[in-house]
N, C-alpha and C. Protein backbone atom coordinates (compact mmCIF):
# COMPACT_ATOMS: atom_id res chain seq x y z
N UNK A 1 96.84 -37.18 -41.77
CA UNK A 1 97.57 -38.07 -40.92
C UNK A 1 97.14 -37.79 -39.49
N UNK A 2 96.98 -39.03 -38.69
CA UNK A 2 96.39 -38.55 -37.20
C UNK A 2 97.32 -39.33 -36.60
N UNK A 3 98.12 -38.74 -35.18
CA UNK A 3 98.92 -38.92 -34.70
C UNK A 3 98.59 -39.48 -33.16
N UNK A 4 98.51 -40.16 -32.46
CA UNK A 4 98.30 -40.76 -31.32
C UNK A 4 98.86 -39.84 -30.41
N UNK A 5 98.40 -39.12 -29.54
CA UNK A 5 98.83 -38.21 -28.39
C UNK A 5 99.88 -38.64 -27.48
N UNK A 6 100.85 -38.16 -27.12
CA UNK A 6 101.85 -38.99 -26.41
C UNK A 6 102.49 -37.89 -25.63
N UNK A 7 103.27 -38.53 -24.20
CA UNK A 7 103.90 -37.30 -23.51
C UNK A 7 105.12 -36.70 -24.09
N UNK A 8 105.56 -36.81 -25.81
CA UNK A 8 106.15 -36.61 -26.53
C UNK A 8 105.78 -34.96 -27.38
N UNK A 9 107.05 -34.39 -27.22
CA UNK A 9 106.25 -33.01 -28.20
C UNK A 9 106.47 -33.68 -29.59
N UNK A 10 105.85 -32.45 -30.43
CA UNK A 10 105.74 -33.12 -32.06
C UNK A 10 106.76 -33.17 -33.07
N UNK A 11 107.90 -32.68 -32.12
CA UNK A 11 108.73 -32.97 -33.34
C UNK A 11 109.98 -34.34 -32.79
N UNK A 12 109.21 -34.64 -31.51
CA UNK A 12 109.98 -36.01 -30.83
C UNK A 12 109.13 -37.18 -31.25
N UNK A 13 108.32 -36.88 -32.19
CA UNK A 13 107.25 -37.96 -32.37
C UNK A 13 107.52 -38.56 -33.80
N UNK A 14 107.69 -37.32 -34.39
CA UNK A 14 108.48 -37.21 -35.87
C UNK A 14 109.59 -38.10 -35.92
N UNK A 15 110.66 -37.36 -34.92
CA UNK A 15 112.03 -38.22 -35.35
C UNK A 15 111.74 -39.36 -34.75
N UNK A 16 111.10 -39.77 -33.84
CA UNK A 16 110.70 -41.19 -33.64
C UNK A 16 110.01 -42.32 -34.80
N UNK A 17 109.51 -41.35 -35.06
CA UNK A 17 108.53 -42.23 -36.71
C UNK A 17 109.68 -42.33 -37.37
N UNK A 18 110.68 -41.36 -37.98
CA UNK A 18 111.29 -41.31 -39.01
C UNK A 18 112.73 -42.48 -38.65
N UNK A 19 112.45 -42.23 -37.16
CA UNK A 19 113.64 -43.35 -36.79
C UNK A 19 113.44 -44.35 -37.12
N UNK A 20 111.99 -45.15 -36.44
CA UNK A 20 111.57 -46.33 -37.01
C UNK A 20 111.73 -46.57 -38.25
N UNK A 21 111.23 -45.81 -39.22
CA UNK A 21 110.96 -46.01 -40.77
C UNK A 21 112.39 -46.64 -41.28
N UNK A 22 113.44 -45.83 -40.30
CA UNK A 22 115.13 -46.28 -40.84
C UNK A 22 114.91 -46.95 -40.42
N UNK A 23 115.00 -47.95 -39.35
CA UNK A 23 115.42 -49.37 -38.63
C UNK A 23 114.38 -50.44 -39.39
N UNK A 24 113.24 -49.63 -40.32
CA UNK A 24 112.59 -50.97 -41.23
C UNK A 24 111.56 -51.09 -40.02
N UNK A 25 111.24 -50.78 -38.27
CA UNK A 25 110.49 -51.32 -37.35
C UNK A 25 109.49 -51.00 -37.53
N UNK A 26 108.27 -51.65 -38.78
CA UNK A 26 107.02 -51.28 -38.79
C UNK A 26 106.16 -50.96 -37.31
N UNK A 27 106.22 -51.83 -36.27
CA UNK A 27 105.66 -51.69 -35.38
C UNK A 27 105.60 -50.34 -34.75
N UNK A 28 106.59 -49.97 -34.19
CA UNK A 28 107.16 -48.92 -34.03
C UNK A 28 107.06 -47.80 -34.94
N UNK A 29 106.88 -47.65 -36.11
CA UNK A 29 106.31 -46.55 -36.98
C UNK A 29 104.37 -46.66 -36.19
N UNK A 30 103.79 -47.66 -36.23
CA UNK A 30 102.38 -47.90 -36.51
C UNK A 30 102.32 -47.48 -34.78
N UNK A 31 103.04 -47.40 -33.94
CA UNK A 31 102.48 -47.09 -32.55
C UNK A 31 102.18 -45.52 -32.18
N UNK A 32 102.62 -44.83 -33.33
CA UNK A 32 102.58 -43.50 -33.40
C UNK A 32 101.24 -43.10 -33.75
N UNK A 33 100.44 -44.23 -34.42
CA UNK A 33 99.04 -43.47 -35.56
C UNK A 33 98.11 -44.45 -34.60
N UNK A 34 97.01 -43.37 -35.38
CA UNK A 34 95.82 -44.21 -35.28
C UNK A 34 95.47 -45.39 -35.45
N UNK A 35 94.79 -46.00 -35.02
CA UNK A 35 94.44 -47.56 -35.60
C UNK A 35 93.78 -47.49 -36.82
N UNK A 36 92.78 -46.10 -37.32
CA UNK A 36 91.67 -45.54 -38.01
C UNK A 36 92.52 -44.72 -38.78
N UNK A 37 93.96 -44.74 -39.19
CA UNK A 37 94.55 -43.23 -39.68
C UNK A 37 94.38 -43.98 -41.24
N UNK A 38 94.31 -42.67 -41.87
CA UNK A 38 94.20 -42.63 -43.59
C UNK A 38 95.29 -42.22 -43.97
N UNK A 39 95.90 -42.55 -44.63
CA UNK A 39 97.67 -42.58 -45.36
C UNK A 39 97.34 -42.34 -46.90
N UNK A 40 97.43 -41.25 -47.25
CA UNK A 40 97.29 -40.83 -48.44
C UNK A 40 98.16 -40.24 -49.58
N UNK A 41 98.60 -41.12 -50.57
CA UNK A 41 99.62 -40.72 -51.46
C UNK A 41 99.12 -40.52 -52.46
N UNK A 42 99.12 -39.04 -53.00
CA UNK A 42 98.40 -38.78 -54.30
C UNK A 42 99.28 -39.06 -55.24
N UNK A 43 98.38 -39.70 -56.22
CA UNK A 43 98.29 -40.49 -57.25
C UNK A 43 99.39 -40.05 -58.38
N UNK A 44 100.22 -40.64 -59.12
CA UNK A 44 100.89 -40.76 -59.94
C UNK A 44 100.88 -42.11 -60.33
N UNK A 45 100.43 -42.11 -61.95
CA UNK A 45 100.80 -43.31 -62.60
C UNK A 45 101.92 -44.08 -62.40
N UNK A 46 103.13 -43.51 -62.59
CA UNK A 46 104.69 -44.37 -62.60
C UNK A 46 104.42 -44.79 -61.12
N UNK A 47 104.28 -44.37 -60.27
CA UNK A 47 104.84 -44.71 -59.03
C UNK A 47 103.58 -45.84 -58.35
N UNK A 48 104.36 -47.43 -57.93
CA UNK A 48 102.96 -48.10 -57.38
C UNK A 48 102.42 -48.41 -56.19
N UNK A 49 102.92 -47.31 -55.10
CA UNK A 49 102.69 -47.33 -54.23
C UNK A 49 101.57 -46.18 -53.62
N UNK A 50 100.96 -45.52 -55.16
CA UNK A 50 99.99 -44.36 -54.78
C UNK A 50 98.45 -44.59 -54.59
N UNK A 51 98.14 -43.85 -53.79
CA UNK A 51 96.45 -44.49 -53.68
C UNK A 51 96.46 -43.99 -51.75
N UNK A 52 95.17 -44.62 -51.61
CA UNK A 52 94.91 -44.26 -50.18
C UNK A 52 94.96 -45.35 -49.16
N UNK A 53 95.11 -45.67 -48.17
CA UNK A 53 95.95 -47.05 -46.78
C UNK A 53 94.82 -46.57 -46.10
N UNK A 54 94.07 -47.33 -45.42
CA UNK A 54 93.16 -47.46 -44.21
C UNK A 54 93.93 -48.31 -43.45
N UNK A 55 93.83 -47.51 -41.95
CA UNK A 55 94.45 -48.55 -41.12
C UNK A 55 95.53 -48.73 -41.15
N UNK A 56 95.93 -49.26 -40.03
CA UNK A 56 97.17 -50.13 -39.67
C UNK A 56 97.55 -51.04 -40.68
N UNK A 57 96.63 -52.29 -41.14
CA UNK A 57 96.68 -52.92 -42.28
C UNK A 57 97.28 -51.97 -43.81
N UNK A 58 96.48 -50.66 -43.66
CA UNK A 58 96.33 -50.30 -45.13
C UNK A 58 98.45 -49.59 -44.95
N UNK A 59 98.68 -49.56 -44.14
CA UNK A 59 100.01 -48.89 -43.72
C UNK A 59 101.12 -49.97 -44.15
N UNK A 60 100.72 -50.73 -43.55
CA UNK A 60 101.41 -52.08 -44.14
C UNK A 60 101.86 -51.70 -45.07
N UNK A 61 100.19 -52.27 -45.86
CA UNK A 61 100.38 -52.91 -47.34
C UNK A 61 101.50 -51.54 -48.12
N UNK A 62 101.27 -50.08 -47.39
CA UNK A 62 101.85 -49.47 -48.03
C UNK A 62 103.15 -49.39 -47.80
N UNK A 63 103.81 -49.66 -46.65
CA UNK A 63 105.05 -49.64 -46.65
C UNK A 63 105.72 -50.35 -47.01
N UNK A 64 105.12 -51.72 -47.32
CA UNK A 64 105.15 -53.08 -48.08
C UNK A 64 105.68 -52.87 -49.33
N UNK A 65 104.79 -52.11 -50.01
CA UNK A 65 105.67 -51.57 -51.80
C UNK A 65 106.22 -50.91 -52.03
N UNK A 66 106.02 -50.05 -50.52
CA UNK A 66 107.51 -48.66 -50.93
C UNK A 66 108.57 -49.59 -50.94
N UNK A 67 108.92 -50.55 -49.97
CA UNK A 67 110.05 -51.56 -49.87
C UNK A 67 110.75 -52.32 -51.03
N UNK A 68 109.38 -52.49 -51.68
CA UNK A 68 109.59 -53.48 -52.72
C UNK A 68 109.74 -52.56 -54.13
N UNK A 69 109.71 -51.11 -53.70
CA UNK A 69 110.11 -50.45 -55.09
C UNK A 69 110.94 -49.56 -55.14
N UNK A 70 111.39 -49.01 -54.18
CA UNK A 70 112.32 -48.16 -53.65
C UNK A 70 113.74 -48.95 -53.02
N UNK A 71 114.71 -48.72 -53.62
CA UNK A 71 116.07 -49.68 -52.54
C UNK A 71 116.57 -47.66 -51.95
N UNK A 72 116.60 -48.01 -50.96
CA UNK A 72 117.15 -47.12 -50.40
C UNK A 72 118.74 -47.32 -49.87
N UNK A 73 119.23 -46.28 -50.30
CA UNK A 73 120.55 -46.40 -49.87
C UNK A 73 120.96 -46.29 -48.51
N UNK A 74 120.93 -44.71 -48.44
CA UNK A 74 120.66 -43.72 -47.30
C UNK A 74 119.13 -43.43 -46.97
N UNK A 75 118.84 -43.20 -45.30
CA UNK A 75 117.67 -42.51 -44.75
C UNK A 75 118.01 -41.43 -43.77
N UNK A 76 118.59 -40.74 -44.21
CA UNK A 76 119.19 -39.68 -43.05
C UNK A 76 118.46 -38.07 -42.86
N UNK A 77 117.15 -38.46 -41.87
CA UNK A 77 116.94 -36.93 -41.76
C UNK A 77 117.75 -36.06 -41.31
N UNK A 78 117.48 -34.86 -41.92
CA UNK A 78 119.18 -33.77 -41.19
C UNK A 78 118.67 -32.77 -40.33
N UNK A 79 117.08 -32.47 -40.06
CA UNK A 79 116.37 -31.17 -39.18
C UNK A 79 115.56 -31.58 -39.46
N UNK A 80 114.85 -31.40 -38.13
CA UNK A 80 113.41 -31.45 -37.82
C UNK A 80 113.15 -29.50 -37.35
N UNK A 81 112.43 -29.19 -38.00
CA UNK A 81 111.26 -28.02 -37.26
C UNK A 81 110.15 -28.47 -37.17
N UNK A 82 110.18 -27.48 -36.31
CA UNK A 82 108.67 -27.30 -35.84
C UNK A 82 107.64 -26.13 -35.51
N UNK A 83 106.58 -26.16 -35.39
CA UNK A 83 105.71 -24.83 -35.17
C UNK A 83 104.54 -25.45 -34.40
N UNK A 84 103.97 -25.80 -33.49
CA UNK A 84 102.85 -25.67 -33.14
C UNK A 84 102.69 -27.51 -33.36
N UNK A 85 101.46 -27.82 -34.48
CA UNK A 85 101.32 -28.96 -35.14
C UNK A 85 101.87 -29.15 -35.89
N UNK A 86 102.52 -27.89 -36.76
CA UNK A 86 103.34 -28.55 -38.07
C UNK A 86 104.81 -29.07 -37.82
N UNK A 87 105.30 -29.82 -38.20
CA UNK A 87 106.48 -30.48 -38.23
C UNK A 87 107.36 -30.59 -39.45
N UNK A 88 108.01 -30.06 -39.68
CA UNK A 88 109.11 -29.72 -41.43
C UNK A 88 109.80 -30.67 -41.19
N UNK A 89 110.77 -31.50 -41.96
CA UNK A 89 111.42 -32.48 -41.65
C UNK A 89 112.27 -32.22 -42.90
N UNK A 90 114.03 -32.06 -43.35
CA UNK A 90 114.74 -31.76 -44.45
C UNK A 90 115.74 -32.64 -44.43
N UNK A 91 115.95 -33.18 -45.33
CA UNK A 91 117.49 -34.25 -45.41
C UNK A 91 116.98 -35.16 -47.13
């Protein structure tokens, strides 16, 4: 995952993505990444949203079927850590 540099530290970038992702604001998730970022969900048969997203487009299409296969009830992250680059996220 490649993250667009921002005057944001990394775990304000996180709950910003993860905010978007709740409010459904694709845009706003996609202003965080690359235009070039690779979104990679390893593969499981049952699940049909696995495979690899190029792009902005390929982000879409993927958030597109998580939508359409997942009803989510709740999206409530509960902690963000952090270390450096890595970012833990639990809820």
């Amino acid at each position: 995952m490649i993250l667009i540099k921002h005057n944001m530290d990394n775990i304000q970038i996180v709950q910003d993505v993860y905010k978007n992702f709740g409010q459904r604001n694709v845009p706003g998730v996609l202003a965080h990444f690359d235009k070039n970022v690779v979104w990679i969900r390893p593969d499981a048969p049952e699940i049909p949203f696995c495979g690899t997203y190029n792009g902005h487009e390929g982000m879409i299409k993927f958030l597109t079927l998580v939508s359409q296969t997942i009803k989510m009830i709740s999206f409530v992250p509960r902690q963000f850590l952090g270390n450096g680059d890595t970012v833990v996220v639990m809820g």
